[in-house]
Protein backbone atom coordinates (compact mmCIF):
# COMPACT_ATOMS: atom_id res chain seq x y z
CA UNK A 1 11.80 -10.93 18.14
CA UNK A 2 13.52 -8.82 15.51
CA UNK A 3 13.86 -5.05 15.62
CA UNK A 4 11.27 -4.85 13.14
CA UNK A 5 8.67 -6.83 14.34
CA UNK A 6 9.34 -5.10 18.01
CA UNK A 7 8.80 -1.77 16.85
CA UNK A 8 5.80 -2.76 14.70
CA UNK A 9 4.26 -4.63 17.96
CA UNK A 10 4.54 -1.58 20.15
CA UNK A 11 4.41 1.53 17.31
CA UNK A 12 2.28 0.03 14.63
CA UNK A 13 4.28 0.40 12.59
CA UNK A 14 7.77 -1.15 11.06
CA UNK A 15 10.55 -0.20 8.45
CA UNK A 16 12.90 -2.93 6.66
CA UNK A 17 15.76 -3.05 4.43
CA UNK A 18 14.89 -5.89 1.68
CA UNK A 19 17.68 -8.28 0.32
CA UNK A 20 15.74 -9.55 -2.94
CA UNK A 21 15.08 -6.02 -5.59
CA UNK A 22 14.97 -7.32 -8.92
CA UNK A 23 11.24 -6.76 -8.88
CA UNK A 24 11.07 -3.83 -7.75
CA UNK A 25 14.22 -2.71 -9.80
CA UNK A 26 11.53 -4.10 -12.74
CA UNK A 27 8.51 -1.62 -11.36
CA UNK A 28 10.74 1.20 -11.58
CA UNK A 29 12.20 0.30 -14.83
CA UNK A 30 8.74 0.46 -16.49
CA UNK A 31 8.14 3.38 -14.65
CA UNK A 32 10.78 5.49 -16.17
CA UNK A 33 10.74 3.60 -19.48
CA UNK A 34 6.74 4.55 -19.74
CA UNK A 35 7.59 8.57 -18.70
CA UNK A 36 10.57 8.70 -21.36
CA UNK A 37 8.25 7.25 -23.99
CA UNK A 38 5.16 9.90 -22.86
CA UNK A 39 7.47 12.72 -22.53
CA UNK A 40 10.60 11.89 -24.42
CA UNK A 41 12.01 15.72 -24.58
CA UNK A 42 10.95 16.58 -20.62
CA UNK A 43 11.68 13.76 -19.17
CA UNK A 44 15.23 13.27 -16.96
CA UNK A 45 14.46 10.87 -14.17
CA UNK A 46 11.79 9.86 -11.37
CA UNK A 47 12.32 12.46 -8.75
CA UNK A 48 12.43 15.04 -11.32
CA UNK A 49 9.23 14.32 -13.03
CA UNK A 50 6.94 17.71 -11.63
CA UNK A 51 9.09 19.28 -13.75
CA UNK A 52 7.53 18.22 -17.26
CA UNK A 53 5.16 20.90 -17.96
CA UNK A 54 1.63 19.10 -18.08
CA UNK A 55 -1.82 19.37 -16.54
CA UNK A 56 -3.16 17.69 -14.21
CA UNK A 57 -6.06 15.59 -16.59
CA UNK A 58 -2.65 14.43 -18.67
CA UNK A 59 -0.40 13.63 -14.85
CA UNK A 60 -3.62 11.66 -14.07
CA UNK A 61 -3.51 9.51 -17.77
CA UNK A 62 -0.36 8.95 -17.24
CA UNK A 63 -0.16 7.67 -13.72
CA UNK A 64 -3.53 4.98 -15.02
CA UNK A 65 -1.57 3.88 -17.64
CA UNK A 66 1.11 2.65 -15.31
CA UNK A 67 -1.22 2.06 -13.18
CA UNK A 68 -2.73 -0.83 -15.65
CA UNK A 69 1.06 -1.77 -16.52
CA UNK A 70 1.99 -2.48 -13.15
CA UNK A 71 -1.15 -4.76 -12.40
CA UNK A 72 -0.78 -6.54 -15.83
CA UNK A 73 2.72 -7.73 -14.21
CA UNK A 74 1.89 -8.21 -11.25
CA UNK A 75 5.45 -7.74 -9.79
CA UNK A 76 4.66 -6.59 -6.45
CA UNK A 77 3.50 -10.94 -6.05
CA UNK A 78 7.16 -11.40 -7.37
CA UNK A 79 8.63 -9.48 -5.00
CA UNK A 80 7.04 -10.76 -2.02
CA UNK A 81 7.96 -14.31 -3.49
CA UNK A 82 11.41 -12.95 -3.41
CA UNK A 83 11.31 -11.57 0.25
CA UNK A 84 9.10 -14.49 1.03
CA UNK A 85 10.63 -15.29 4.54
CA UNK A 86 10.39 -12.21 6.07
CA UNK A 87 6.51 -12.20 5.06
CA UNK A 88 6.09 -15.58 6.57
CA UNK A 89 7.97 -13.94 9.78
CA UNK A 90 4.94 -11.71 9.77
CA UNK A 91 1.98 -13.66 9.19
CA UNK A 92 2.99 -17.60 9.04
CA UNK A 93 2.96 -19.29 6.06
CA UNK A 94 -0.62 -19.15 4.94
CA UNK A 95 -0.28 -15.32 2.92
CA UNK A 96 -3.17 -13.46 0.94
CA UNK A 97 -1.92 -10.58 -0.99
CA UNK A 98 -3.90 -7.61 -2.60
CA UNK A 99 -4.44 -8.65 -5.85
CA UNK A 100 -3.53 -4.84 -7.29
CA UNK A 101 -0.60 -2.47 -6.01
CA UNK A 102 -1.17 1.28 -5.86
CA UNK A 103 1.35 3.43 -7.86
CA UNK A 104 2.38 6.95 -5.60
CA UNK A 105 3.13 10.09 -7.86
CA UNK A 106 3.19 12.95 -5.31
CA UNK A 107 4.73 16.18 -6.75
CA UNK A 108 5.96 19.21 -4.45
CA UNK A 109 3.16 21.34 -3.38
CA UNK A 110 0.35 19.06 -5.26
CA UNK A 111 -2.02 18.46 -2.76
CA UNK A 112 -3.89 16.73 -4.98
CA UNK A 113 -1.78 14.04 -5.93
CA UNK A 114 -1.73 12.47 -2.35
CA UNK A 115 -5.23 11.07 -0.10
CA UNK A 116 -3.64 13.02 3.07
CA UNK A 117 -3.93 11.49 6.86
CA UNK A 118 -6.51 8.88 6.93
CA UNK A 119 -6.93 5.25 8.62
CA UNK A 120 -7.59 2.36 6.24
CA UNK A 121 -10.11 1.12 8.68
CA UNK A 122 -12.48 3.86 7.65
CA UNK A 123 -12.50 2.55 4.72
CA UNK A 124 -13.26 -1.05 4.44
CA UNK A 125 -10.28 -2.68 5.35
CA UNK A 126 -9.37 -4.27 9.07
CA UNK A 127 -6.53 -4.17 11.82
CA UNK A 128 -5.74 -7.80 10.91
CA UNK A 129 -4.01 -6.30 7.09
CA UNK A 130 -0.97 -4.00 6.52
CA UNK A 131 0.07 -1.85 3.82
CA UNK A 132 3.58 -2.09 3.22
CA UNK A 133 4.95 1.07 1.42
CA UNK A 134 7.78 1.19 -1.03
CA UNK A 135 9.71 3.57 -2.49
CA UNK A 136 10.88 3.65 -6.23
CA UNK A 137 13.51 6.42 -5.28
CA UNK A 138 15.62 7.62 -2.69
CA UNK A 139 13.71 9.87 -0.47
CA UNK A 140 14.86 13.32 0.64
CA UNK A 141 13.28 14.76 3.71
CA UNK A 142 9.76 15.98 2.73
CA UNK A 143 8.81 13.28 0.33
CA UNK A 144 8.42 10.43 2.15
CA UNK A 145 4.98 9.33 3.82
CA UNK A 146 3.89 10.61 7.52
CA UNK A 147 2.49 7.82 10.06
CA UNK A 148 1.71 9.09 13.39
CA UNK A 149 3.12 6.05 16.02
CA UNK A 150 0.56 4.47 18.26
CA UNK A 151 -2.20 5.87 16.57
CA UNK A 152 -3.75 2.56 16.56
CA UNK A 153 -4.48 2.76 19.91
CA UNK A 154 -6.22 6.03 19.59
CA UNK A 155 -9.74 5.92 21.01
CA UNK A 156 -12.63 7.83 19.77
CA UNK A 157 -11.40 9.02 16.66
CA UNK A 158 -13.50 11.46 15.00
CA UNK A 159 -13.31 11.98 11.11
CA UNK A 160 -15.44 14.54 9.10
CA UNK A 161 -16.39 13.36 5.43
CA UNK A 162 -16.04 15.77 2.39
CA UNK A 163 -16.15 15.37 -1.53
CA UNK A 164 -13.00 15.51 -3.61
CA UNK A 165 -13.18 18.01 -6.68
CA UNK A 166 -11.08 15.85 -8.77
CA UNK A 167 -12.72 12.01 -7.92
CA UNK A 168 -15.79 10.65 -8.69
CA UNK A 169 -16.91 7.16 -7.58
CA UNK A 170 -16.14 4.31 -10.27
CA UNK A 171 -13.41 6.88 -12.03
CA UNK A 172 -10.34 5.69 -13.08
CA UNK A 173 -8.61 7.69 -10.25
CA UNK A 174 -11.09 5.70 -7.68
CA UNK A 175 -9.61 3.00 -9.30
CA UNK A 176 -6.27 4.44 -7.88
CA UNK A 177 -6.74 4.20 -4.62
CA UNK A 178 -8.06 7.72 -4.34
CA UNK A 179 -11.30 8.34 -2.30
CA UNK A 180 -13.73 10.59 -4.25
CA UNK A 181 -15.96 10.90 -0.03
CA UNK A 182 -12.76 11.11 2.21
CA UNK A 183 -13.37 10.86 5.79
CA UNK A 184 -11.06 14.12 7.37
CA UNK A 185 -9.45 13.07 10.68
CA UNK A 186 -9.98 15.71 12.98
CA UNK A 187 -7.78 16.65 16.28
CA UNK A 188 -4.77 15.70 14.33
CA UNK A 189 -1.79 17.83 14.90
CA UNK A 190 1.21 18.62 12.87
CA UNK A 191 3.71 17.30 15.52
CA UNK A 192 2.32 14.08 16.03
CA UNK A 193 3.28 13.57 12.18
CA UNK A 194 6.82 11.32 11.72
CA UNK A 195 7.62 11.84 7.88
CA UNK A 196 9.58 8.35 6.96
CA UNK A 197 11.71 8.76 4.18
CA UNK A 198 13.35 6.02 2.84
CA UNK A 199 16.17 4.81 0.39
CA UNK A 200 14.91 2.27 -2.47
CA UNK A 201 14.86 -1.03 -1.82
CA UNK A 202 13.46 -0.49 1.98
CA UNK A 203 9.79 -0.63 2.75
CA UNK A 204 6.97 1.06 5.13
CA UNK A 205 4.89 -1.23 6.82
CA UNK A 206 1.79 -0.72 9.51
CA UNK A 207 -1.32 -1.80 10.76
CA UNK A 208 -4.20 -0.33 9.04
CA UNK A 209 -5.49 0.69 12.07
CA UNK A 210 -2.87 3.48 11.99
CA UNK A 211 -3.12 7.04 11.07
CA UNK A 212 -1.14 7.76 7.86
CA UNK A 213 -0.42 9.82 4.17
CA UNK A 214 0.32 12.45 2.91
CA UNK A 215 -0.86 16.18 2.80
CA UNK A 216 1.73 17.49 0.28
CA UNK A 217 5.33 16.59 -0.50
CA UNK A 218 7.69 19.27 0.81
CA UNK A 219 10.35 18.25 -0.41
CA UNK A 220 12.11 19.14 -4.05
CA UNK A 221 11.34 15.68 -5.63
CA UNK A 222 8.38 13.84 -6.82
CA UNK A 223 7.67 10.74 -4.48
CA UNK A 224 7.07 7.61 -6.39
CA UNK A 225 6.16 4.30 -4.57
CA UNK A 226 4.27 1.39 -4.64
CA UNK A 227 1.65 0.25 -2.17
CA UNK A 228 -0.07 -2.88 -1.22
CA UNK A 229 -1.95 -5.10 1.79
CA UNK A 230 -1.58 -8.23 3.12
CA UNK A 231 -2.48 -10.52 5.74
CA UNK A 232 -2.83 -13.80 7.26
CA UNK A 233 -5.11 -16.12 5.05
CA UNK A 234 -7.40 -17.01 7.92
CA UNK A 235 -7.63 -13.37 8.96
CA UNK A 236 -11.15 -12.00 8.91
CA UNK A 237 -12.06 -9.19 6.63
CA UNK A 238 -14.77 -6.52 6.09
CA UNK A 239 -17.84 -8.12 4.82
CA UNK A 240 -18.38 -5.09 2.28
CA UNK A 241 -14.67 -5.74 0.45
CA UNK A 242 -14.35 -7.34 -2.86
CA UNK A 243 -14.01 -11.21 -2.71
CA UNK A 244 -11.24 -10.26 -5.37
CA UNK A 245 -9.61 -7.73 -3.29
CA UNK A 246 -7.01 -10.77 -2.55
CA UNK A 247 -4.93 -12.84 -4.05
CA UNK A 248 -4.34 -16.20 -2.46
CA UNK A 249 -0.43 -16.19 -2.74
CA UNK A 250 1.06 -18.56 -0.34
CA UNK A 251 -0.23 -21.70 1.65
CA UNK A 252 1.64 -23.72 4.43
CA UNK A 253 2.24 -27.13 4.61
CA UNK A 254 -0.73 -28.20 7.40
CA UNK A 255 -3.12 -26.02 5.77
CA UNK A 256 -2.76 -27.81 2.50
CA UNK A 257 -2.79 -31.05 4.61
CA UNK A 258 -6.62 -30.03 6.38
CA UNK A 259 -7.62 -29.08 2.93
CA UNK A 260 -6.94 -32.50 1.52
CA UNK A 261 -8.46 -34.00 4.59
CA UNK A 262 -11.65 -32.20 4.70
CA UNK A 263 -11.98 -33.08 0.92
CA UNK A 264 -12.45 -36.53 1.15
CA UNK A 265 -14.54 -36.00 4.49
CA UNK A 266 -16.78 -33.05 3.90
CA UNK A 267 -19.18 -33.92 7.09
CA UNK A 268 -15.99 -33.37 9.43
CA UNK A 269 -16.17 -29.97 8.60
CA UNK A 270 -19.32 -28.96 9.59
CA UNK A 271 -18.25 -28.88 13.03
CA UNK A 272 -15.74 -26.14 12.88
CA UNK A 273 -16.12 -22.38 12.78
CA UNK A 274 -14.21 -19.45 11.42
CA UNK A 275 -12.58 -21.36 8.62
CA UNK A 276 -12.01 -20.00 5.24
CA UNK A 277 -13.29 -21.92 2.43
């Protein structure tokens, strides 16, 4: 058992330096190729975009529209394919993927650029996916996102649901990955919070059963990441997520071998259970 995967068994959570980056060198390319483009005479780099003088309807715009680049690409599938072994380390070879990544823009002192602490399991995912988390910059103290270890195994937790002012349900900042009815954990406290802050080209992962986010970046940079689940093919789901919420993405050798099988002998499969189709 690697370092990773014993830290992620007994925290929940897991942080890895990748080999392959030309993908994500790619993601952050468009990124600041888009922002020079939308705000050629503000513009210097990444971490200093909260210093372009916009509002916030024209930051939100502007984060879809690379939003919808990204997920055109769909280079967050290339660089798993890249990193592929370490993924099959984690979940065997038989890999579903979200079929859309997340872009982060968290500016110091927005509040409203980030979902704050929260547990993807309130939310229609399961314990059996991950997010993995990664950064487009190098991340001073402050910027980087907060997990609180062993939260999974928290019993009883209590949340307290609220409206956003700035989402509605269906917008195109839903569509972000931001909740317009967040559930607010409560009993939280500041010093359970670990703030990870990484260096690009390493990643976040941890069980969506964790408590994790962001209430505001501290720190004197914008944060800019990318985030995205996956799990094991076979892994159950919530009955109430998308059937295109995945992306099929990698199949191992037996599997494609039952598959063929149960083709050409469709009764055999009537007797098992828990199979996905």
């Amino acid at each position: 058992m690697t370092t990773d995967h014993l830290r992620f068994s007994q925290d929940g959570y897991f942080t890895h330096k990748f080999e392959a980056l030309s993908a994500l060198e790619k993601i952050r390319n468009i990124c600041e190729n888009m922002a020079k483009t939308a705000f050629p005479q503000q513009f210097t780099s990444l971490d200093n975009y909260h210093l372009i003088d916009i509002d916030s309807k024209e930051h939100d715009d502007f984060q879809y529209q690379i939003f919808t680049k990204l997920n055109d690409k769909k280079l967050h599938h290339q660089f798993v394919s890249q990193n592929l072994d370490f993924f099959i380390s984690l979940f065997g070879p038989d890999i579903d993927i979200q079929t859309q990544t997340y872009i982060r823009i968290a500016r110091p002192g927005k509040q409203l650029d980030n979902i704050g602490m929260h547990r993807d399991i309130d939310y229609g995912n399961s314990a059996y996916e991950i997010s993995l988390s990664l950064p487009l910059i190098n991340q001073n103290p402050g910027c980087g996102l907060s997990i609180i270890p062993k939260s999974h195994l928290f019993i009883d937790q209590q949340t307290q649901q609220f409206n956003r002012e700035d989402v509605e349900r269906g917008d195109t900042k839903n569509e972000m990955g931001f909740l317009y009815a967040p559930k607010r954990l409560t009993g939280i406290k500041k010093e359970q919070e670990k703030c990870i802050c990484l260096p690009f080209g390493s990643g976040l992962g941890f069980t969506l059963g964790l408590i994790h986010g962001q209430e505001e970046n501290t720190s004197n940079m914008t944060r800019w990441s990318i985030d995205f689940r996956i799990k094991n093919s076979f892994h159950p789901v919530n009955k109430n997520l998308k059937h295109d919420y995945y992306t099929r993405f990698n199949q191992g050798v037996l599997t494609e071998l039952a598959k063929k099988f149960y083709q050409i002998n469709p009764d055999e499969f009537n007797f098992l259970t828990n199979i996905v189709k």
